[in-house]
N, C-alpha and C. Protein backbone atom coordinates (compact mmCIF):
# COMPACT_ATOMS: atom_id res chain seq x y z
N UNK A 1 71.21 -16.77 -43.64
CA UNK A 1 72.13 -15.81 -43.07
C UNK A 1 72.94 -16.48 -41.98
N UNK A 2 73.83 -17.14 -42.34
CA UNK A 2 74.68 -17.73 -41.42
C UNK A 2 76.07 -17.02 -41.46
N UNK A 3 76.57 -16.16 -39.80
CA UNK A 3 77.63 -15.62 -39.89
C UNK A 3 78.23 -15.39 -38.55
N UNK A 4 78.83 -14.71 -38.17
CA UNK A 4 79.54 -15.04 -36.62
C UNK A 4 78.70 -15.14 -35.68
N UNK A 5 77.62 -14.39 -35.92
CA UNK A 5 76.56 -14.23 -34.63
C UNK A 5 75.68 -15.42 -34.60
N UNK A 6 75.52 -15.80 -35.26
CA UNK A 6 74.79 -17.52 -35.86
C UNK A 6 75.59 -18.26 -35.06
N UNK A 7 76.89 -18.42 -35.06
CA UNK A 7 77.97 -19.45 -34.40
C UNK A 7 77.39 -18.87 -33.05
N UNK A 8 77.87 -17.89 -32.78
CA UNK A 8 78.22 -17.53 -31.28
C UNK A 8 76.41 -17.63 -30.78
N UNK A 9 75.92 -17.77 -31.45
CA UNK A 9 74.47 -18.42 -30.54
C UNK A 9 74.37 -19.40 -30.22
N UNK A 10 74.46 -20.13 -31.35
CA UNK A 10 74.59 -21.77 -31.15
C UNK A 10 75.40 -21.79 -30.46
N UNK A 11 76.71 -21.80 -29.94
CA UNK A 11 77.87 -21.42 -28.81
C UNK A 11 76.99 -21.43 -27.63
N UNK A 12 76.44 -20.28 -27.17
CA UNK A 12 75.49 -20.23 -25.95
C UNK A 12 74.71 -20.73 -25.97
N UNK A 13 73.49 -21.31 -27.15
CA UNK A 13 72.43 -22.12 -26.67
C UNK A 13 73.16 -23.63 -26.08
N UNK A 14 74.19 -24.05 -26.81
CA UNK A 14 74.51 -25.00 -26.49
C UNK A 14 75.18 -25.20 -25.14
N UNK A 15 75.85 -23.98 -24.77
CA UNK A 15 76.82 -24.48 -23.47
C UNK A 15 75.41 -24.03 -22.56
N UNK A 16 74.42 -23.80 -22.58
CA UNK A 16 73.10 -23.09 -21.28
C UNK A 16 73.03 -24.70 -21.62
N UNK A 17 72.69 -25.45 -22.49
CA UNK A 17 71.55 -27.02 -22.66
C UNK A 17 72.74 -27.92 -21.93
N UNK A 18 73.87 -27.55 -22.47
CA UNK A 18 74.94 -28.55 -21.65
C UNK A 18 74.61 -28.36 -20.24
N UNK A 19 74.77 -27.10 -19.82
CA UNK A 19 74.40 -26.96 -17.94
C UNK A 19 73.31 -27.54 -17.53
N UNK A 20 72.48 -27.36 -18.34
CA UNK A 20 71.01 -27.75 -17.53
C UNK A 20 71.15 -29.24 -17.39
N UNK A 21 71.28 -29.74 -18.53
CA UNK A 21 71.46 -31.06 -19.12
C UNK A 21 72.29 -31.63 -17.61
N UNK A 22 73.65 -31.53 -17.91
CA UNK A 22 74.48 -32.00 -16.72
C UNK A 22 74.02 -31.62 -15.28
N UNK A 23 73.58 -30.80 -14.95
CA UNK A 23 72.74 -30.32 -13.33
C UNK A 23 71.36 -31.17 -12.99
N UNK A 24 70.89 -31.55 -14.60
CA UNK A 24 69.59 -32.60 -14.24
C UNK A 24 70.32 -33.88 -13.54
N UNK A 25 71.47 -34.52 -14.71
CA UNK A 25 72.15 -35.91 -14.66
C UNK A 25 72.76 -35.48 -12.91
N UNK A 26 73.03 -34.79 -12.72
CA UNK A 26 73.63 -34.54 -11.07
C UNK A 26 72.58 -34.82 -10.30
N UNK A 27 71.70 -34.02 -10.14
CA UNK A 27 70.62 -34.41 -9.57
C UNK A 27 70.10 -35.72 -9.49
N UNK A 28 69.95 -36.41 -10.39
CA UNK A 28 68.77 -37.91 -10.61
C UNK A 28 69.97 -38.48 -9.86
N UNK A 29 71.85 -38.72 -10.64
CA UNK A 29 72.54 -39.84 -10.01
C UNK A 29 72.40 -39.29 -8.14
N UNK A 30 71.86 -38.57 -7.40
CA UNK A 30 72.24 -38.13 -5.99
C UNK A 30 70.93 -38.56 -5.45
N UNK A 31 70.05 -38.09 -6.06
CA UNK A 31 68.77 -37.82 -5.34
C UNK A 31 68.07 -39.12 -5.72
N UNK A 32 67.96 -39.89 -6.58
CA UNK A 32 67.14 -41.22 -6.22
C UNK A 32 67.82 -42.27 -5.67
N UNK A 33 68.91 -42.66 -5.90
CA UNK A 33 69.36 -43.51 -4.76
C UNK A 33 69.22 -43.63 -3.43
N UNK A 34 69.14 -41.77 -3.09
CA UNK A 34 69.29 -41.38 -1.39
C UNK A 34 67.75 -41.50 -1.58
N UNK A 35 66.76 -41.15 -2.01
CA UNK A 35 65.09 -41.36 -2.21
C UNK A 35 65.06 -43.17 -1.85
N UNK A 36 65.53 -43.81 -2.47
CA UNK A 36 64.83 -45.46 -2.56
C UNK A 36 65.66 -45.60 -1.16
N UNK A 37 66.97 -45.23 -0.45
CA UNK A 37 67.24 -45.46 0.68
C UNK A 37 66.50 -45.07 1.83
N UNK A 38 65.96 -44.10 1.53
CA UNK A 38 65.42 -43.21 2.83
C UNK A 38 63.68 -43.98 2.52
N UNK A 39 63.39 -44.13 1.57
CA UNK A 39 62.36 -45.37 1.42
C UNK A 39 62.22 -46.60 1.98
N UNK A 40 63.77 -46.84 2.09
CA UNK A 40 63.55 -48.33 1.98
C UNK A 40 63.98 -48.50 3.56
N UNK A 41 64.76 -47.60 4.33
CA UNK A 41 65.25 -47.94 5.70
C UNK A 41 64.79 -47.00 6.53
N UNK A 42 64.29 -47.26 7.44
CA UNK A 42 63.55 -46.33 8.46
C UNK A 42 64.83 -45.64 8.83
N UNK A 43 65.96 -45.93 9.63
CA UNK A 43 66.51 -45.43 10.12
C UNK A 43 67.41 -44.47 9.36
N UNK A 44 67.50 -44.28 8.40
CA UNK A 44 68.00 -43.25 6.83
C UNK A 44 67.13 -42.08 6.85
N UNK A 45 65.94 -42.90 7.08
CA UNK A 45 64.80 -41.99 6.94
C UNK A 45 64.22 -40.93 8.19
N UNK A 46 64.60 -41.64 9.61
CA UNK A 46 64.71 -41.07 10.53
C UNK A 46 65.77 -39.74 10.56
N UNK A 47 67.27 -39.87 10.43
CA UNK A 47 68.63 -39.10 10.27
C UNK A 47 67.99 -37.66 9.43
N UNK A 48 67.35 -38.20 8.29
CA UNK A 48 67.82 -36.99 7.13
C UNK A 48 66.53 -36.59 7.16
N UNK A 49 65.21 -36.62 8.14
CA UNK A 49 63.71 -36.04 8.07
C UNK A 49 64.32 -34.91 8.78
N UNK A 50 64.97 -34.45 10.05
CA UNK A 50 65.41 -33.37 10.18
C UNK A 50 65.95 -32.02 9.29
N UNK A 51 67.22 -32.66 8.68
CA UNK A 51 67.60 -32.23 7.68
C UNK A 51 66.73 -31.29 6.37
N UNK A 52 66.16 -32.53 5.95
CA UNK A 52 64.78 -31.67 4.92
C UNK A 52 64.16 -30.73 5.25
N UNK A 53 63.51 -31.10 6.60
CA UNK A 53 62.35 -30.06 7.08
C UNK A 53 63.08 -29.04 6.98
N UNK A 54 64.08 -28.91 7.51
CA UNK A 54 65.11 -27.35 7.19
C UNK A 54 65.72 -26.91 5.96
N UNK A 55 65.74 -27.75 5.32
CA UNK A 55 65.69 -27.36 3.36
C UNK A 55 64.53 -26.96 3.36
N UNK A 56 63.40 -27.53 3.63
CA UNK A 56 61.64 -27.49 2.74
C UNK A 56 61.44 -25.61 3.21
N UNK A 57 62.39 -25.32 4.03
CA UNK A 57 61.59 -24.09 4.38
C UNK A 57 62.54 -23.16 4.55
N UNK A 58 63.79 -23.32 3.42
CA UNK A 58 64.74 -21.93 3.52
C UNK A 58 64.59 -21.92 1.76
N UNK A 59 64.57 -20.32 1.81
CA UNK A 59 64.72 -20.45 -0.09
C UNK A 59 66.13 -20.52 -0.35
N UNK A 60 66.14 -20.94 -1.73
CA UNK A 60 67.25 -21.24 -2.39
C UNK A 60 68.17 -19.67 -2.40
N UNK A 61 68.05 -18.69 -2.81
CA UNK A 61 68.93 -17.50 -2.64
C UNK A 61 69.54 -17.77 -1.35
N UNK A 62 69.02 -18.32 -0.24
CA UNK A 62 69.47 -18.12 1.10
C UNK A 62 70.66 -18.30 1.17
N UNK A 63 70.99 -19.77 0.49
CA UNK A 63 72.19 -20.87 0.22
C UNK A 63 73.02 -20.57 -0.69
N UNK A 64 72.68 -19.47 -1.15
CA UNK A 64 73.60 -19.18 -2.41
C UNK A 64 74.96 -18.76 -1.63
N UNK A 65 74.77 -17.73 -0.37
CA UNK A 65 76.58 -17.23 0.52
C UNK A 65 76.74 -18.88 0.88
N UNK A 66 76.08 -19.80 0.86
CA UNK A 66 76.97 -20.71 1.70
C UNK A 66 77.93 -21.52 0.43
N UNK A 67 76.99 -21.83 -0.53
CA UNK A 67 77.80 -22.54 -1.80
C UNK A 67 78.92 -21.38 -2.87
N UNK A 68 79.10 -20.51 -2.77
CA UNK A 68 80.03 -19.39 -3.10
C UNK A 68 81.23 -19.75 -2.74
N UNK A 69 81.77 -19.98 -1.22
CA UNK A 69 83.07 -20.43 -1.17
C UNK A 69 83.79 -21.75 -1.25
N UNK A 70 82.51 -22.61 -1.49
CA UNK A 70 82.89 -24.40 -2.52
C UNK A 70 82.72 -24.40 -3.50
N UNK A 71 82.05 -23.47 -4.36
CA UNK A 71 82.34 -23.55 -5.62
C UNK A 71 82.93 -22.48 -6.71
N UNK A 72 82.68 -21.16 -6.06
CA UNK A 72 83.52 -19.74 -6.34
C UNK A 72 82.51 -19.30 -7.63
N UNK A 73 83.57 -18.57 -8.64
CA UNK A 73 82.58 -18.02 -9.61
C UNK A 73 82.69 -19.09 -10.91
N UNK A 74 82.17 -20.09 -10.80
CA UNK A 74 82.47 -21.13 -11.96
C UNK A 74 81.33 -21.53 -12.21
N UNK A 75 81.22 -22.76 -13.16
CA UNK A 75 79.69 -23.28 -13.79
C UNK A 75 79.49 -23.69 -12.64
N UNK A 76 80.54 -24.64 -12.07
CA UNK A 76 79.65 -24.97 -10.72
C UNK A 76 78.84 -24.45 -9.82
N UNK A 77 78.85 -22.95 -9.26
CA UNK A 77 77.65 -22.62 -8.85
C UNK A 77 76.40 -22.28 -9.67
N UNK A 78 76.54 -22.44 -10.55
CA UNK A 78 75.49 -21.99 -11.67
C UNK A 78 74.13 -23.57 -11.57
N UNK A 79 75.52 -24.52 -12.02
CA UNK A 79 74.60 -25.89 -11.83
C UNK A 79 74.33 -26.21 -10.76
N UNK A 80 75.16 -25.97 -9.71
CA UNK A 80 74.97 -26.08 -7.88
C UNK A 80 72.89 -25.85 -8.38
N UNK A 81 73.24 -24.37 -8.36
CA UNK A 81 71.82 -23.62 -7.93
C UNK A 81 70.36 -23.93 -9.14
């Protein structure tokens, strides 16, 4: 039974696997480089331990009003979050 609704799934499964897909590849190219830096240099590691501790302990909804007006209503906040 292959017929419009068949397409238009595959349509959405595919563009949800594209997001995730591309929001992982965002993530790894950002976050391990700045990981093996903040590893590898104390003083990297000094700067941005502030920083974290104040990520490690706000939830993610919190940040959602702040990333709304850099990225508006597009995939980008979708993959942002």
């Amino acid at each position: 039974m292959a017929g419009p609704q068949t397409e238009e799934l595959y349509d959405d499964v595919s563009a949800s696997v594209l997001r995730a897909l591309s929001g992982f590849l965002m993530s790894v190219a950002l976050i391990v480089p700045l990981g093996l830096g903040v590893g590898w240099c104390a003083q990297l590691r000094n700067l941005l331990k502030q920083f974290t501790e104040i990520c490690q302990n706000t939830a993610s909804l919190a940040v959602l009003p702040d990333l709304h007006p850099v990225s508006g209503h597009s995939r980008a906040l979708k993959i942002t979050m």
